[in-house]
Protein backbone atom coordinates (compact mmCIF):
# COMPACT_ATOMS: atom_id res chain seq x y z
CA UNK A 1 0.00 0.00 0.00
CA UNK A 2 1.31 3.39 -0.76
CA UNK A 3 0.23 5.26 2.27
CA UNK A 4 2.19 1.90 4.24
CA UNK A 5 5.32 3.11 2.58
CA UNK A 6 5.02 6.75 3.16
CA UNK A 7 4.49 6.25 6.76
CA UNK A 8 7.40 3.97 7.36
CA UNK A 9 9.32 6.36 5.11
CA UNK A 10 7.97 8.97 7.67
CA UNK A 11 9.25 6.50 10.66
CA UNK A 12 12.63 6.10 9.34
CA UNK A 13 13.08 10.23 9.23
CA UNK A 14 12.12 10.93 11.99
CA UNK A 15 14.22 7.91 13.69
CA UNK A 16 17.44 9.12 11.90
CA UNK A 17 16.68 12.97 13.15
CA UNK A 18 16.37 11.41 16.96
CA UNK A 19 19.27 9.21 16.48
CA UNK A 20 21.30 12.34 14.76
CA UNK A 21 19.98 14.68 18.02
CA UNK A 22 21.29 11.91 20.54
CA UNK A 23 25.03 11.66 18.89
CA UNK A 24 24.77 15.71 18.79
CA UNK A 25 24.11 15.97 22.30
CA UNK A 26 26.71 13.06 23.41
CA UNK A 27 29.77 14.39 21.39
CA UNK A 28 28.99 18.11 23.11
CA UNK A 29 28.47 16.81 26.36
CA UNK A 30 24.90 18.29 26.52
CA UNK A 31 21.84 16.67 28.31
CA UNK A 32 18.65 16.17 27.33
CA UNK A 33 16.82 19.00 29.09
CA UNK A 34 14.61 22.24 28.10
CA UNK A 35 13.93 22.70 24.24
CA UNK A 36 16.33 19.55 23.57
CA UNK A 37 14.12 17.35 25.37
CA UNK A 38 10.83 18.85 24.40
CA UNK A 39 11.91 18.20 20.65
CA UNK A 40 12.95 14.45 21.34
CA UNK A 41 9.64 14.02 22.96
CA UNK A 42 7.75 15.48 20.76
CA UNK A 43 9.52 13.09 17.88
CA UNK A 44 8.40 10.09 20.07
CA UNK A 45 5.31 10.68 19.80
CA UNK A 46 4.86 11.46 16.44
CA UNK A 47 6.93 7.95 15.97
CA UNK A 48 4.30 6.16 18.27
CA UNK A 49 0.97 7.10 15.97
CA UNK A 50 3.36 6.08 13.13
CA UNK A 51 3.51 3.04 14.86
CA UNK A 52 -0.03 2.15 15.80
CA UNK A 53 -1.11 3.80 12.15
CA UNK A 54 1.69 0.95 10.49
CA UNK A 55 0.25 -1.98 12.98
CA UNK A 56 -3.31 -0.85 11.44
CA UNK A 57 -2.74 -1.24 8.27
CA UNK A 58 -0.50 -4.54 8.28
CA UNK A 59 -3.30 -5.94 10.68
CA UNK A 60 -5.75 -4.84 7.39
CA UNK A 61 -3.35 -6.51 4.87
CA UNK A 62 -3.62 -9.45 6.78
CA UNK A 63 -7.09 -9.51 6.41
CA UNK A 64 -6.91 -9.18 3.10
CA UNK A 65 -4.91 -11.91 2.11
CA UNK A 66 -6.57 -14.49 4.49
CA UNK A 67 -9.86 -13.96 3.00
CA UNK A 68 -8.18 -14.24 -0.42
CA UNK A 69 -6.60 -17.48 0.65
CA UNK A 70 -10.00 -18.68 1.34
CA UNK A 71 -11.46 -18.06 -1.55
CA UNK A 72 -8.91 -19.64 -3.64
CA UNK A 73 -9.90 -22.52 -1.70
CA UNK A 74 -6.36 -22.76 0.20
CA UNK A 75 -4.88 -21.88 3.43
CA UNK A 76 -2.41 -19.17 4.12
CA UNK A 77 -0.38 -18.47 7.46
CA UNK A 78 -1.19 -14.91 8.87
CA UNK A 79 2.18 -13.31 10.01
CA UNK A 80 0.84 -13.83 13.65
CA UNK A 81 -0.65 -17.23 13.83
CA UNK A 82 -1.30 -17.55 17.12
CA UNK A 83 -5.19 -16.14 18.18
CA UNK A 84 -4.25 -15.50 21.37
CA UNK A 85 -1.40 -16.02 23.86
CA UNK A 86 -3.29 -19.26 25.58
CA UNK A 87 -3.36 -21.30 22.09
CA UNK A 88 0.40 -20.58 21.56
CA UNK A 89 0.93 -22.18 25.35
CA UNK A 90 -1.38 -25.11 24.73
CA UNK A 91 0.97 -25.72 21.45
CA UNK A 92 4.03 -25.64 22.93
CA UNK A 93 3.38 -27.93 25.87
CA UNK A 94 1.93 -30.36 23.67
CA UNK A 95 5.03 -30.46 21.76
CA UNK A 96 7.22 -30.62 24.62
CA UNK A 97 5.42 -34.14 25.68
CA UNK A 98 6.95 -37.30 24.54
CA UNK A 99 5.33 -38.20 21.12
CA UNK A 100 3.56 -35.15 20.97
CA UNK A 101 2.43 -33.25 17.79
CA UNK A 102 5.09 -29.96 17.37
CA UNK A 103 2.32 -27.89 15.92
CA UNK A 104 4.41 -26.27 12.60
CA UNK A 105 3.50 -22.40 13.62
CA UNK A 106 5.91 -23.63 16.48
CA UNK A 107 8.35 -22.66 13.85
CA UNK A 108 7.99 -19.04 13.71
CA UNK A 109 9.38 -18.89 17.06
CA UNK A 110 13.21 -19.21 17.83
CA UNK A 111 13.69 -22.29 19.51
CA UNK A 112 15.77 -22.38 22.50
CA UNK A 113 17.18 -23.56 25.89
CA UNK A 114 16.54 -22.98 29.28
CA UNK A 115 20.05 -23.09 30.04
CA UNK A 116 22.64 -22.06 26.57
CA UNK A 117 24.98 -25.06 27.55
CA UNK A 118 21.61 -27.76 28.25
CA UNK A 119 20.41 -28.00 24.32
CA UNK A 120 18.47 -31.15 25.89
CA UNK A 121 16.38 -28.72 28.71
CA UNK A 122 14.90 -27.21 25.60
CA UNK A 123 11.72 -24.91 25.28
CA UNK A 124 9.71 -22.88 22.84
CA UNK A 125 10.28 -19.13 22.83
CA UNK A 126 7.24 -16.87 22.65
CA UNK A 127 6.76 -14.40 19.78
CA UNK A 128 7.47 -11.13 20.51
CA UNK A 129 4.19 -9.39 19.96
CA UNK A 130 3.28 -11.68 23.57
CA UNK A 131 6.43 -11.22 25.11
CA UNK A 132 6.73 -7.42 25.24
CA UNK A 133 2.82 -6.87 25.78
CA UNK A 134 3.95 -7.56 29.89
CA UNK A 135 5.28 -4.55 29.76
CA UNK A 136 1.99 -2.68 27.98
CA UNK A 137 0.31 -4.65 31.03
CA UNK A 138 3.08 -3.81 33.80
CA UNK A 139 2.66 -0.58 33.61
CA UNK A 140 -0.95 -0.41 32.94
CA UNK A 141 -1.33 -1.94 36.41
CA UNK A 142 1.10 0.22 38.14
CA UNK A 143 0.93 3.55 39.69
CA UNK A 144 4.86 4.69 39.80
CA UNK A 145 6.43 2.97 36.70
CA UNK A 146 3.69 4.18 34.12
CA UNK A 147 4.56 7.98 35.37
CA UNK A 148 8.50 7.72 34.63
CA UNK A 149 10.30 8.91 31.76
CA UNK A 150 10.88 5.63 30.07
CA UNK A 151 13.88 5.25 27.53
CA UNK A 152 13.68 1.81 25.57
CA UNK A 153 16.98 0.53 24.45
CA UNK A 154 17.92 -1.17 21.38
CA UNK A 155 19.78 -4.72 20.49
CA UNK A 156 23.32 -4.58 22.09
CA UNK A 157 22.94 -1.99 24.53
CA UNK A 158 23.79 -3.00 28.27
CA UNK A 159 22.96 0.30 29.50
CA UNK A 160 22.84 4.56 29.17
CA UNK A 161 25.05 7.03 29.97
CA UNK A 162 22.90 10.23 29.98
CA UNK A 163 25.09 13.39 29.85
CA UNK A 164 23.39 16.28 31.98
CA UNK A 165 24.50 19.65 34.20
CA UNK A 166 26.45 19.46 37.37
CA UNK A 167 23.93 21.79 38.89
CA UNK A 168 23.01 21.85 42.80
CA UNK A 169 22.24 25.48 43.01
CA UNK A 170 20.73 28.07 41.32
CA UNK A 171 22.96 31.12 42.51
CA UNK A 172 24.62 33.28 39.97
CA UNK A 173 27.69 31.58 38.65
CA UNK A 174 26.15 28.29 39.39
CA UNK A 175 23.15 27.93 37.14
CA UNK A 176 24.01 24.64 34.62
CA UNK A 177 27.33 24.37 36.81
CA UNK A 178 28.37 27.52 35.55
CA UNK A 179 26.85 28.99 32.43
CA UNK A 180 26.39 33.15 32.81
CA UNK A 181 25.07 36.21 30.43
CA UNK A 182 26.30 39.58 31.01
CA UNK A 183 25.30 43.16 30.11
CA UNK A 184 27.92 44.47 27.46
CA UNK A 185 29.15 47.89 26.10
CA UNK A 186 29.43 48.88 22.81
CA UNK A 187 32.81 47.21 22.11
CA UNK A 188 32.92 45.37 24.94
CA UNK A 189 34.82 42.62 25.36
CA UNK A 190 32.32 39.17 26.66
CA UNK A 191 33.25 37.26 30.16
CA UNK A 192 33.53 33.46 29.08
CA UNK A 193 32.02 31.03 30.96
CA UNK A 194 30.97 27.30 30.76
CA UNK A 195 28.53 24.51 32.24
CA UNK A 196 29.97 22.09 34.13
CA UNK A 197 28.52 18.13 33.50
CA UNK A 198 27.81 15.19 34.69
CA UNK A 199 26.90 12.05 33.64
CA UNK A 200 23.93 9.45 34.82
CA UNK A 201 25.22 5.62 34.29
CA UNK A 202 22.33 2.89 34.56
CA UNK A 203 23.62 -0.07 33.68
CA UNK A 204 20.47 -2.86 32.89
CA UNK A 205 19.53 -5.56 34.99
CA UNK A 206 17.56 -8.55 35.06
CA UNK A 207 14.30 -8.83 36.38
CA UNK A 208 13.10 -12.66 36.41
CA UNK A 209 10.41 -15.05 37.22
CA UNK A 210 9.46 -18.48 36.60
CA UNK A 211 6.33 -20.24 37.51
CA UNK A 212 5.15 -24.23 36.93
CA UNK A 213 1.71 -25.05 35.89
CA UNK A 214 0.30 -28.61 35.94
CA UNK A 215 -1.36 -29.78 32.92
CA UNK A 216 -4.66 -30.01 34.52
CA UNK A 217 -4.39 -26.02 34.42
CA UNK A 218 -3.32 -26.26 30.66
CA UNK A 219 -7.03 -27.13 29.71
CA UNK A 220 -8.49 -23.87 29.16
CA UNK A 221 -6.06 -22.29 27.49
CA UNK A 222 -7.73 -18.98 26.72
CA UNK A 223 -7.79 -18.64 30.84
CA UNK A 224 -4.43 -19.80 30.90
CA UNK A 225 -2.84 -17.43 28.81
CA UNK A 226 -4.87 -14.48 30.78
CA UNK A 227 -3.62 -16.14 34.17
CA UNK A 228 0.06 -16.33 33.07
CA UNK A 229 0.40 -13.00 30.93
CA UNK A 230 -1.84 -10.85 33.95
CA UNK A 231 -0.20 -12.85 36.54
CA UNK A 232 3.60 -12.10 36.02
CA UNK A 233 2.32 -8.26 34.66
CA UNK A 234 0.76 -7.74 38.17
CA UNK A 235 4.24 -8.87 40.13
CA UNK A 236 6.20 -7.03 37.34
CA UNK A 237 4.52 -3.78 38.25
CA UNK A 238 4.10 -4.06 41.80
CA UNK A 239 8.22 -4.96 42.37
CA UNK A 240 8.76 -2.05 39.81
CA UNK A 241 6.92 0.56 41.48
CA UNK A 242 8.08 -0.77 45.07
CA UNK A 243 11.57 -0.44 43.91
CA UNK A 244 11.09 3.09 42.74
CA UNK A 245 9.90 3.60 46.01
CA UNK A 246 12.58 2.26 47.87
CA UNK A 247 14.68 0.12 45.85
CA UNK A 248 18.73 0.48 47.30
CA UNK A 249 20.45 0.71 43.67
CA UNK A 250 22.02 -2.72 44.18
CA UNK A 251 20.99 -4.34 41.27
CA UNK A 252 17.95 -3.02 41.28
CA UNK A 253 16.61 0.72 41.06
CA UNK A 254 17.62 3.22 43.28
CA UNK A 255 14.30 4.35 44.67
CA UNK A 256 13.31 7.49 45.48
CA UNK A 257 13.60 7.08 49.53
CA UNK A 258 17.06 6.12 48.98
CA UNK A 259 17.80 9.45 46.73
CA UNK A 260 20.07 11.55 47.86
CA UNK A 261 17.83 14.19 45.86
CA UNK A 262 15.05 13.68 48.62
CA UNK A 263 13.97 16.83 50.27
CA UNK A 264 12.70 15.65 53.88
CA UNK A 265 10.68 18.04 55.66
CA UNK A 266 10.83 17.70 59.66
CA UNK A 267 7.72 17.07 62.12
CA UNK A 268 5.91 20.27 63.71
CA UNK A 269 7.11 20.93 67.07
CA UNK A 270 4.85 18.79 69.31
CA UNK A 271 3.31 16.99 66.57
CA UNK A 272 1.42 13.89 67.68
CA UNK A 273 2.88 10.53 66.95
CA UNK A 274 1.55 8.98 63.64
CA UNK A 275 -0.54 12.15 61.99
CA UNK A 276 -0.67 14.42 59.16
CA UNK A 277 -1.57 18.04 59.76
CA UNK A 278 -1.94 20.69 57.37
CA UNK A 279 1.43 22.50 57.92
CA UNK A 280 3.25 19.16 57.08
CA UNK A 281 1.77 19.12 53.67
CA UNK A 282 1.55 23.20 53.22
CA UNK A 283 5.86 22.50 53.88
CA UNK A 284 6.22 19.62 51.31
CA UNK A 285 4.40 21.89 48.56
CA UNK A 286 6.85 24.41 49.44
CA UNK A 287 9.88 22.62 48.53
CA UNK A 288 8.30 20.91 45.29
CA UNK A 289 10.48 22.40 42.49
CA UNK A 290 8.76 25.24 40.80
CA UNK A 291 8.67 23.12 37.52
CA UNK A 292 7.67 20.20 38.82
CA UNK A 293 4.27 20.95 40.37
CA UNK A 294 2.22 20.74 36.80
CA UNK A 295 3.58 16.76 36.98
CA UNK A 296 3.85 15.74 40.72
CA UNK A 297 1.39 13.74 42.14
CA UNK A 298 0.87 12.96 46.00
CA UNK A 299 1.32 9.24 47.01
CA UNK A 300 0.10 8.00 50.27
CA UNK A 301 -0.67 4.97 52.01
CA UNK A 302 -4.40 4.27 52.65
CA UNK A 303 -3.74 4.86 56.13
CA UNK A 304 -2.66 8.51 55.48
CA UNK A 305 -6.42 8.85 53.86
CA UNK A 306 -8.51 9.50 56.82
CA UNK A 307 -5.86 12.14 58.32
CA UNK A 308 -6.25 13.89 54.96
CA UNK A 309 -10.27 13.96 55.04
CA UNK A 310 -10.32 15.67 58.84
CA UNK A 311 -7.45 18.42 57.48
CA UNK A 312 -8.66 22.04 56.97
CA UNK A 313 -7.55 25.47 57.04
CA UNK A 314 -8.64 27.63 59.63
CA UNK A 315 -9.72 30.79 58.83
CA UNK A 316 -10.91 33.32 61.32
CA UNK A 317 -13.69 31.05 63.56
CA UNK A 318 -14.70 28.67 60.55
CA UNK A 319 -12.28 26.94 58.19
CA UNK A 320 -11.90 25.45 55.04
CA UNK A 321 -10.99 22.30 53.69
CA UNK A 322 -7.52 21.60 52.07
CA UNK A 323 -8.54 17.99 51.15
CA UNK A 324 -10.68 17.71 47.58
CA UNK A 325 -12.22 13.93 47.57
CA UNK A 326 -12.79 12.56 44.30
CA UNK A 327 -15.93 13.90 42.55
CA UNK A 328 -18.27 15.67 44.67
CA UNK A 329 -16.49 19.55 44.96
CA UNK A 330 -13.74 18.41 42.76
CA UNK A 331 -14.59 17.32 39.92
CA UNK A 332 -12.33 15.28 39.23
CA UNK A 333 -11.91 11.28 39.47
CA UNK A 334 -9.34 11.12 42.01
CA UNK A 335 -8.46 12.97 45.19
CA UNK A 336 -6.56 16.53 45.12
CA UNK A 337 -4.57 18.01 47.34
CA UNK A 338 -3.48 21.55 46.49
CA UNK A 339 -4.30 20.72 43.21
CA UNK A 340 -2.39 17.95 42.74
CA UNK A 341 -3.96 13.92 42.51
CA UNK A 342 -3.58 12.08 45.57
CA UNK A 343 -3.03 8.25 44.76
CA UNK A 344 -2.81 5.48 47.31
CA UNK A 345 0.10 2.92 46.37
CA UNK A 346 0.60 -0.25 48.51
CA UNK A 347 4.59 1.01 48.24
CA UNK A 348 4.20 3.55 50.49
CA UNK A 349 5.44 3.19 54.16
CA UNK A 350 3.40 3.02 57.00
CA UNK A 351 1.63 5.93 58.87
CA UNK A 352 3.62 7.62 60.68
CA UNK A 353 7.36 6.75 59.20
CA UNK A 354 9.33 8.72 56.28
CA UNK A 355 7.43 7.95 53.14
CA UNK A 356 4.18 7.56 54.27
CA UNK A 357 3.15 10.49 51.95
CA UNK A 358 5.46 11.48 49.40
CA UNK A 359 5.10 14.17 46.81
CA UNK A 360 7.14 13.26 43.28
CA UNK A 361 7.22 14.19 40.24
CA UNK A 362 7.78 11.12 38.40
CA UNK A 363 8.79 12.46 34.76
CA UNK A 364 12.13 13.15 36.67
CA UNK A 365 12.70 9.49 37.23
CA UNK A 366 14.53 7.67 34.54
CA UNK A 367 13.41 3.86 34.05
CA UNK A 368 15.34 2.37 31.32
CA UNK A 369 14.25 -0.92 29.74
CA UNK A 370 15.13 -3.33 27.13
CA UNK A 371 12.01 -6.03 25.73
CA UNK A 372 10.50 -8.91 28.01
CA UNK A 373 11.44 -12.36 27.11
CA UNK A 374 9.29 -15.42 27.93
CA UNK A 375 10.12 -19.10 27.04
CA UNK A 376 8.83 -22.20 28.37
CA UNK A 377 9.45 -25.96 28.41
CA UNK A 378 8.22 -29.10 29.99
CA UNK A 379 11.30 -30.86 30.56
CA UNK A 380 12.46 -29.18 33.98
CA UNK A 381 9.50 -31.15 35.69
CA UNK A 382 8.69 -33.49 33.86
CA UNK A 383 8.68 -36.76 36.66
CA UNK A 384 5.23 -34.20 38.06
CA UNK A 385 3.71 -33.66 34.88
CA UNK A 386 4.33 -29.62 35.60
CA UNK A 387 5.02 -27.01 32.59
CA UNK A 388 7.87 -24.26 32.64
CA UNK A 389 6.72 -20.74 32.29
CA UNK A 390 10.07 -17.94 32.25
CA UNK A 391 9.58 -13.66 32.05
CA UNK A 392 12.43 -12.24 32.06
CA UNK A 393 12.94 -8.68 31.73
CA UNK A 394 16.11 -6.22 31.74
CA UNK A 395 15.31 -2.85 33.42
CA UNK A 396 16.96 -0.33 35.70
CA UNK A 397 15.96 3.00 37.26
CA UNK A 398 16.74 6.19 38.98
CA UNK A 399 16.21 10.02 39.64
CA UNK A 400 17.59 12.08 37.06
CA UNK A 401 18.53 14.40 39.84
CA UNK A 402 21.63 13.50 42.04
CA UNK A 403 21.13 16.32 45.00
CA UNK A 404 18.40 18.50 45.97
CA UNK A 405 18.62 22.16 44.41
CA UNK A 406 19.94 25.19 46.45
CA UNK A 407 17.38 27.85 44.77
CA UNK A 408 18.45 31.56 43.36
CA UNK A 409 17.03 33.30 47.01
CA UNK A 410 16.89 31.34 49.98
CA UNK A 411 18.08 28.52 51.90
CA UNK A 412 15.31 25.82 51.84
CA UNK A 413 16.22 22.90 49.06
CA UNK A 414 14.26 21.91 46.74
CA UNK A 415 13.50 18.84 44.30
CA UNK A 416 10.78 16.82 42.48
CA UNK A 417 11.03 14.16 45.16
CA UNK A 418 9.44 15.26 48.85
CA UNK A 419 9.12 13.09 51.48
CA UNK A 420 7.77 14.05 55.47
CA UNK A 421 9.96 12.76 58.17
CA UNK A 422 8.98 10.66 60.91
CA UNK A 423 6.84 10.94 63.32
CA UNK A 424 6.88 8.40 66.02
């Protein structure tokens, strides 16, 4: 189809004018900040409805040529010939059984081992229109990892190293590590200056799971597929977003708790063990980063809730409330506090204890990923009748800020990432 080829001709520009802005911005040490990364986002998304547009139409073409098949009174395989996920597990263990049928669409997959020096603990790898949809469904499910600025990586990268300013203040002489404009006569000869940089490395690691189902599960293998593909998604997105959270940086992502970009804002004086007042929150708003209030959201534990609904601002013998539930005076489908959504996450600590509420703006989190994987195979458990199911998944996070900022006038720091202290 011609409008096919003009959109993938469309695609491949605008891929070569991100690729050509990333080498740009490595060789002169620049980060991807301000216009530079309004421009690459921008780009993404105009690659993305390229994408779904392109899916569309091949989706259509199929179509086409199946019905044609059928009318020549033959049978042609669609480039996806699985229906759904469950079929292509059904297939696959049926294969792996001794004397079973390999069904031949078996064959569009690469087949592999579970382990690369085992070729005899083989297995059936899934296609990777099912593979990669756990991560469509990951962060569908999740609260923390769906918010992030997410950078995919290609075949053969281990990893980013993300060039940005050595900035921790925004006094004069300081601003981008160092970067100034001055007033000049006619004639005048200009003050140099320069940014200093930095660098974010986040090298990828693996994120894992393996289950065993028994082949009295394998029956329904439309519920199957659901089970095992919603299953793993759920666990994917819950240790993803817990991680962000908290997560040490050991092999995992360095969460947001464990940031040394954190801004923690201290108890009132005589606050009660294990509440939330008004000032605490009124604080926390006032060391969001300017920039970052149109993004950050409030995350709470459910315990934090009911503080929340008795908090008000008193105003002269009456008050008013600072708390906005979902619908009602709001209008809106969640929560708001000072404007902002409040979402309860499981991740969230206790009431009471540092991270209990925490106000972040998440688009200042960098999760970096590379395509799930899934295989399976029978032969691991085979004495119990059981069937191998493997996700694995290479992904890595942190905050794309390494300190808090000191601002242009006054002392208090400031971030996207604002926790309360304890209050025990």
């Amino acid at each position: 189809m011609r409008k096919k080829k003009d959109l993938m001709a469309r695609r491949s520009q605008l891929l070569d004018a991100e690729r050509t802005q990333l080498e740009r911005l490595q060789a002169e040490e620049l980060g991807l900040d301000g216009t530079e990364e309004s421009t690459y986002q921008d780009r993404r998304e105009q690659i993305e409805r390229l994408d779904s547009e392109i899916a569309s139409l091949e989706r259509l073409e199929d179509g086409i040529r199946q019905r044609a098949a059928g009318t020549r009174g033959g049978s042609a395989a669609p480039e996806s010939p699985w229906s759904d996920f469950g079929e292509f597990l059904r297939a696959a263990v049926e294969a792996g059984r001794p004397g079973g049928r390999v069904d031949e669409r078996l064959h569009h997959v690469e087949r592999l081992g579970l382990g690369s020096d085992i070729p005899s603990e083989g297995g059936f790898a899934v296609s990777p229109q099912f593979a990669d949809e756990i991560w469509s469904i990951a962060t569908e499910s999740s609260a923390l990892a769906s918010r992030c600025y997410s950078w995919p990586l290609g075949p053969g990268a281990n990893g980013l190293t993300l060039p940005v300013a050595d900035e921790t203040s925004r006094a004069t002489g300081s601003r981008l590590g160092g970067i100034r404009v001055y007033r000049v006569a006619e004639r005048g000869t200009i003050t140099e200056s320069a940014p200093a940089l930095d660098q974010i490395n986040v090298k990828l690691e693996k994120l894992a799971g393996l289950c065993y189902i028994s082949d009295e599960l394998l029956t329904d293998s439309v519920s199957l597929g659901q089970f095992v593909r919603q299953g793993f998604a759920d666990e994917i997105g819950f240790t993803l977003d817990d991680e962000i959270m908290r997560g040490d940086g050991v092999a995992k992502c360095l969460g947001i708790l464990q940031s040394s970009a954190l801004v923690t804002v201290a108890k009132e004086s005589g606050q009660a063990a294990s509440t939330v007042v008004y000032d605490n929150v009124l604080k926390m708003w006032s060391r969001c980063w300017g920039r970052s209030r149109r993004n950050a959201v409030w995350l709470v534990n459910q315990d934090v809730e009911p503080q929340l609904y008795s908090m008000s601002l008193v105003i002269g013998t009456g008050g008013a409330p600072v708390y906005l539930p979902s619908g009602g005076s709001s209008s809106e489908p969640f929560a708001t506090l000072f404007g902002r959504p409040v979402i309860p996450v499981e991740q969230c600590s206790t009431l009471g204890t540092l991270g209990d509420i925490v106000l972040a703006d998440l688009s200042q989190y960098l999760l970096v990923r590379k395509p799930a994987k899934f295989a399976t195979s029978m032969h691991v458990r085979f004495s119990s009748d059981e069937q191998a199911f493997r996700w694995t998944m290479r992904v890595n996070g942190q905050p794309l800020w390494k300190s808090a900022l000191t601002p242009a006038n006054g002392s208090n720091t400031l971030s996207p990432f604002v926790a309360l202290a304890a209050r025990s």
